[in-house]
C-alpha atoms as a PDB file:
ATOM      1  CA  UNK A   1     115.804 123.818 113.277  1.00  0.00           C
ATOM      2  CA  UNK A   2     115.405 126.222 110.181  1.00  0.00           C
ATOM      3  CA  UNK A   3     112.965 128.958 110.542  1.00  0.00           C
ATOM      4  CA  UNK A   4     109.747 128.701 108.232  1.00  0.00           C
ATOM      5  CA  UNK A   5     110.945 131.665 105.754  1.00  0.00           C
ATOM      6  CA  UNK A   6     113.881 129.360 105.583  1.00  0.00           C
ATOM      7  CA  UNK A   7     112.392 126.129 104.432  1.00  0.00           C
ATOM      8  CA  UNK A   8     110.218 128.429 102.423  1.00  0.00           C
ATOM      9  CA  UNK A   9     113.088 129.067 100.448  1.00  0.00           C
ATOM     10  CA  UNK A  10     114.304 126.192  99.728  1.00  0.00           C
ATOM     11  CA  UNK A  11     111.254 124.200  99.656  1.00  0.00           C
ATOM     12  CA  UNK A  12     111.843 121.341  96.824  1.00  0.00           C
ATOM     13  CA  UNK A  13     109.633 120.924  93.933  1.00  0.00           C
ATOM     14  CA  UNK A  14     108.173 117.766  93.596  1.00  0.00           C
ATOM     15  CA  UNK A  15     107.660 116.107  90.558  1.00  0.00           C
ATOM     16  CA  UNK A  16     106.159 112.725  88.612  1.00  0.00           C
ATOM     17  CA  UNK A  17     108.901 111.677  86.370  1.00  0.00           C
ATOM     18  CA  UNK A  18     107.973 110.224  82.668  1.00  0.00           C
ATOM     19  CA  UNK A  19     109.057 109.122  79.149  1.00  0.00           C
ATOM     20  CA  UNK A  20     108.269 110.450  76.179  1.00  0.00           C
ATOM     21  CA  UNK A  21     110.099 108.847  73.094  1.00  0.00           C
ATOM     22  CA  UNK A  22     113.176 108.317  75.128  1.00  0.00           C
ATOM     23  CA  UNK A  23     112.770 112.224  77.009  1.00  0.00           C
ATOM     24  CA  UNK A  24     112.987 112.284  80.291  1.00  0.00           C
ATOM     25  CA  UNK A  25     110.047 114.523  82.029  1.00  0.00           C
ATOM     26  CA  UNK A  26     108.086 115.802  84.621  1.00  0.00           C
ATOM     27  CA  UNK A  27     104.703 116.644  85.482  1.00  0.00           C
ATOM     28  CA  UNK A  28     104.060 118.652  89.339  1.00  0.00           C
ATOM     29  CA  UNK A  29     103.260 116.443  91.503  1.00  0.00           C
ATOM     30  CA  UNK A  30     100.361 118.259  92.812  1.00  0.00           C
ATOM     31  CA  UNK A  31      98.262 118.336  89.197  1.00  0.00           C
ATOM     32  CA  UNK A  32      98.911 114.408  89.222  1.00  0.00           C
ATOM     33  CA  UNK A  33      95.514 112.483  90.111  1.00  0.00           C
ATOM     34  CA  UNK A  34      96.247 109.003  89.224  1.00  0.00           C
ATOM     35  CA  UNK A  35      98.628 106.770  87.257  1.00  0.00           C
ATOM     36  CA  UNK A  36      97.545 104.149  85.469  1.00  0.00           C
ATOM     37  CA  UNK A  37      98.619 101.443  83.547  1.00  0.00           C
ATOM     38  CA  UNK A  38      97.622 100.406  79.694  1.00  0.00           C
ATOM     39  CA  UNK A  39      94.471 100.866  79.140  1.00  0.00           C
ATOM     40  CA  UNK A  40      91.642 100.261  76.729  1.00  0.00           C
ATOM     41  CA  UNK A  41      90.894 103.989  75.121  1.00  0.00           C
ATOM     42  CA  UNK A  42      87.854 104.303  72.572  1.00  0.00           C
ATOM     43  CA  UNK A  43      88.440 106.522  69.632  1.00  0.00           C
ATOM     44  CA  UNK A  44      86.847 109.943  69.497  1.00  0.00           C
ATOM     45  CA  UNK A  45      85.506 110.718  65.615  1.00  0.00           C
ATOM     46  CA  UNK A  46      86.825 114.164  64.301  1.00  0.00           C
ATOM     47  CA  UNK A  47      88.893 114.810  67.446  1.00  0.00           C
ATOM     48  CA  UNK A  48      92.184 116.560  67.478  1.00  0.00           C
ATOM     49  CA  UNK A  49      95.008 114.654  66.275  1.00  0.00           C
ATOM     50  CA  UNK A  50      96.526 114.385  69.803  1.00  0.00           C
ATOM     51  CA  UNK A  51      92.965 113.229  71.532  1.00  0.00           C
ATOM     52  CA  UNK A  52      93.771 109.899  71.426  1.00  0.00           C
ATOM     53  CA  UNK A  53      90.296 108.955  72.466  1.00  0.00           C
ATOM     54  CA  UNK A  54      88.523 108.415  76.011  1.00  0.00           C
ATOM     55  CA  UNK A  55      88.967 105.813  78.764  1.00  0.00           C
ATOM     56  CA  UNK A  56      87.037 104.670  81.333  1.00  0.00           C
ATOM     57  CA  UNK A  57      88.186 105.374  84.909  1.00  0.00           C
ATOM     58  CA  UNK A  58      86.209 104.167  87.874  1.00  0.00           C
ATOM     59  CA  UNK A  59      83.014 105.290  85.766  1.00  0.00           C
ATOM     60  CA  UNK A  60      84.182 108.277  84.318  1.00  0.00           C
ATOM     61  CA  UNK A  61      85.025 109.259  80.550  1.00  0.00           C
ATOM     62  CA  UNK A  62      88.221 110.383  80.954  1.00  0.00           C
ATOM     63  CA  UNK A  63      89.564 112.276  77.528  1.00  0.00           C
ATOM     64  CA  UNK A  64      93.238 110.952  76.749  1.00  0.00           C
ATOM     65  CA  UNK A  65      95.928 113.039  74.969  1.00  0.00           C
ATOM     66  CA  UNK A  66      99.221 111.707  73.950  1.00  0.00           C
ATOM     67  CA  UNK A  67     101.817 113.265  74.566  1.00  0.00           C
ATOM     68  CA  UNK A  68     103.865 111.906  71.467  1.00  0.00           C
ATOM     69  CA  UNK A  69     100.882 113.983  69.053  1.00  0.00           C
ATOM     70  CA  UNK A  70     100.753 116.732  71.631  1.00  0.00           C
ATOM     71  CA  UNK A  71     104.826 117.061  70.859  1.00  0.00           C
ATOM     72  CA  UNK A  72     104.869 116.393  67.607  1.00  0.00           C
ATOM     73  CA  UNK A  73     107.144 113.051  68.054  1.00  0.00           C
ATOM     74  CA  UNK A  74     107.304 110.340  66.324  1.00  0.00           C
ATOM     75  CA  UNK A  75     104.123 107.430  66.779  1.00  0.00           C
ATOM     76  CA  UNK A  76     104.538 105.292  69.380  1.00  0.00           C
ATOM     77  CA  UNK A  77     106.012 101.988  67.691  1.00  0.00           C
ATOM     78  CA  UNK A  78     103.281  98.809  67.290  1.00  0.00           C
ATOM     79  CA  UNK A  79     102.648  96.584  70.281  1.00  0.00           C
ATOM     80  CA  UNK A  80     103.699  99.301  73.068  1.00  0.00           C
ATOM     81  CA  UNK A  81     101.247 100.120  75.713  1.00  0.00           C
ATOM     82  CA  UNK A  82     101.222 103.750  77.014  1.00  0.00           C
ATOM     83  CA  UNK A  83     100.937 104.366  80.652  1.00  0.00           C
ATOM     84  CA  UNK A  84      98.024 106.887  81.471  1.00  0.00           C
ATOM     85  CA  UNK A  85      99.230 109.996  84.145  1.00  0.00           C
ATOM     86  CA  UNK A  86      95.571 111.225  85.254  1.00  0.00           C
ATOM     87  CA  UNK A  87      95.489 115.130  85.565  1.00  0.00           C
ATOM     88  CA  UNK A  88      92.717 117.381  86.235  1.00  0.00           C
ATOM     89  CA  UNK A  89      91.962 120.806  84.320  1.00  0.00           C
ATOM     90  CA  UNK A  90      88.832 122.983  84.411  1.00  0.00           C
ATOM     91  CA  UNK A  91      87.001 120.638  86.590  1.00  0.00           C
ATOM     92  CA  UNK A  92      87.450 117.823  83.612  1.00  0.00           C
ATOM     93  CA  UNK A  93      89.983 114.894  84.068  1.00  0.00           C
ATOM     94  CA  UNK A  94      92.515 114.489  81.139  1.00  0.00           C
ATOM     95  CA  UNK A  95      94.535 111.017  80.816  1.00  0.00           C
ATOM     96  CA  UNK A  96      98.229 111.972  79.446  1.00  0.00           C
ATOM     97  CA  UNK A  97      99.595 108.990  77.163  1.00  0.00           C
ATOM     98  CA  UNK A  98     103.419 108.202  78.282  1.00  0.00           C
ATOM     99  CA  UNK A  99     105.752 105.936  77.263  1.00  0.00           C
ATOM    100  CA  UNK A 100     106.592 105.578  80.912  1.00  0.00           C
ATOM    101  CA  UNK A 101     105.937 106.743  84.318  1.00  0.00           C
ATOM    102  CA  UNK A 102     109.041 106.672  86.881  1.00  0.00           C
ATOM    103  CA  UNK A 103     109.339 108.528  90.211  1.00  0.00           C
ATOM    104  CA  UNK A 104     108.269 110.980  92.407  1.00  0.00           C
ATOM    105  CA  UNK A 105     111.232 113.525  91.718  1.00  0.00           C
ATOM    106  CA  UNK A 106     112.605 116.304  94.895  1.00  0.00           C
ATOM    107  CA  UNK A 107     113.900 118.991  92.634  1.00  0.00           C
ATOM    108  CA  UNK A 108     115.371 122.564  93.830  1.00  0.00           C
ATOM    109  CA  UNK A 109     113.772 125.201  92.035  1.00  0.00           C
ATOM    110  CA  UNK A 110     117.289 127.192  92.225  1.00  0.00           C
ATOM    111  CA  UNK A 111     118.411 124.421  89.888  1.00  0.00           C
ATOM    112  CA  UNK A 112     115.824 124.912  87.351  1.00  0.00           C
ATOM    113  CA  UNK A 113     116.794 126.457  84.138  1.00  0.00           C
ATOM    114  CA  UNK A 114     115.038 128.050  81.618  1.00  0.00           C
ATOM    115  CA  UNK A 115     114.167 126.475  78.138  1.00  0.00           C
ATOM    116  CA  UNK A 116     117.268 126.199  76.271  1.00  0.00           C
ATOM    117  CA  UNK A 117     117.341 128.322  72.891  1.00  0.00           C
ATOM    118  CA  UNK A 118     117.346 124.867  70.938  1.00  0.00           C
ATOM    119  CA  UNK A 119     114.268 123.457  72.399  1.00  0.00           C
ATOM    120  CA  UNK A 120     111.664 122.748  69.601  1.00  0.00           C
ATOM    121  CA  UNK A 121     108.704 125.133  69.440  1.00  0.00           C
ATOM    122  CA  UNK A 122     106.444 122.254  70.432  1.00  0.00           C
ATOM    123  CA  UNK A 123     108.087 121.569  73.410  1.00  0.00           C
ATOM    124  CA  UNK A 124     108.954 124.936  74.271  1.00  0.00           C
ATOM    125  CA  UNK A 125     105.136 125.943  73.995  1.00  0.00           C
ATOM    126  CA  UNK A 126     104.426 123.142  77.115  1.00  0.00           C
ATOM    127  CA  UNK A 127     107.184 123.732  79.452  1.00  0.00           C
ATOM    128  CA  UNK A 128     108.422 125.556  82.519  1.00  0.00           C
ATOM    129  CA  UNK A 129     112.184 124.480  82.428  1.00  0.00           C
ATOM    130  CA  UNK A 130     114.558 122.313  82.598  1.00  0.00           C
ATOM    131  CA  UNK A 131     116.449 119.884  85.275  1.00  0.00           C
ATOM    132  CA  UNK A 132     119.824 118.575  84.565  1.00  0.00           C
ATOM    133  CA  UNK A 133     119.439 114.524  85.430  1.00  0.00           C
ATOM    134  CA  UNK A 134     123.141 113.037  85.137  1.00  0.00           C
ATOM    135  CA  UNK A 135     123.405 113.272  81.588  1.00  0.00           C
ATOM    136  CA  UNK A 136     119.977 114.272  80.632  1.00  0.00           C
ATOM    137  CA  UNK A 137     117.929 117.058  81.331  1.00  0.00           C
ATOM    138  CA  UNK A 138     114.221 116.885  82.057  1.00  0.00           C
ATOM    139  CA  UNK A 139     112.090 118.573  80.812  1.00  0.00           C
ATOM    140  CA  UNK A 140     109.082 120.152  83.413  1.00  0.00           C
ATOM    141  CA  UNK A 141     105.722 120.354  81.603  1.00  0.00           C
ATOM    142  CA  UNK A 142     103.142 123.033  82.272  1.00  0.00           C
ATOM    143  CA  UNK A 143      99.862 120.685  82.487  1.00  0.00           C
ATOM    144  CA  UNK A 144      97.724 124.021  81.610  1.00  0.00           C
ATOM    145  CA  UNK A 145      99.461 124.681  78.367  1.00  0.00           C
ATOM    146  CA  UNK A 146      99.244 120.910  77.221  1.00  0.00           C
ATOM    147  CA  UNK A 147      95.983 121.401  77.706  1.00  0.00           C
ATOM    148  CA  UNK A 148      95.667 123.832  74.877  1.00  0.00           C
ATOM    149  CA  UNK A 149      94.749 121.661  71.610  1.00  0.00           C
ATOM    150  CA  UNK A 150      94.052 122.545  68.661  1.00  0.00           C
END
């Protein structure tokens, strides 16, 4: 049996995986509070282009963002439903607009690389790394720096 500074070392970094226009990504695991699936969001007057609006969830006004404005990507195309990924920051809880929500994800944080020079501003600006996936990387998101609109 390994020792506990050895597991510490190794211990795997867990992580939501979603779509954004065809990007594989991830979100920790531990800032995740809920997924949810289409929902009915209210527009907010003179928010922030990425505030899509609010939603209700169990009786609270949740404020969503999408991720697509957040990233500067392409609208989502007419007649598809976003998935909601529920995450909580400064006490407030924040409903992230995805294309699509996949797994929980075991990553090794030795295999994490940094940002590649080519990444665009926008994303670079949100992210802690990247994860080669077969032929894709994904992309890790830093829910504290999504979090800074405007």
């Amino acid at each position: 049996m390994p020792s506990h500074s050895q597991s510490m070392g190794r211990a795997a970094e867990m992580v939501l995986s979603l779509t954004v226009a065809g990007q594989p990504c991830g979100l920790p695991v531990l800032a995740v509070r809920d997924v949810l699936g289409p929902q009915t969001i209210t527009r907010i007057p003179l928010a922030p282009p990425e505030v899509a609006g609010s939603l209700n969830l169990r009786g609270r006004i949740v404020t969503a963002l999408d991720l697509r404005r957040r990233l500067q990507l392409p609208a989502r195309p007419a007649g598809q439903k976003p998935m909601s990924v529920v995450v909580e920051h400064q006490g407030e809880l924040y409903a992230l607009l995805a294309d699509g929500v996949g797994e929980v994800l075991s990553l090794s944080p030795a295999e994490r690389a940094a940002n590649p020079p080519t990444l665009d501003p926008a994303w670079k600006a949100v992210c802690q790394g990247v994860h080669r996936l077969g032929d894709s990387l994904l992309v890790v998101l830093d829910v504290e720096r999504l979090m800074q609109i405007g």
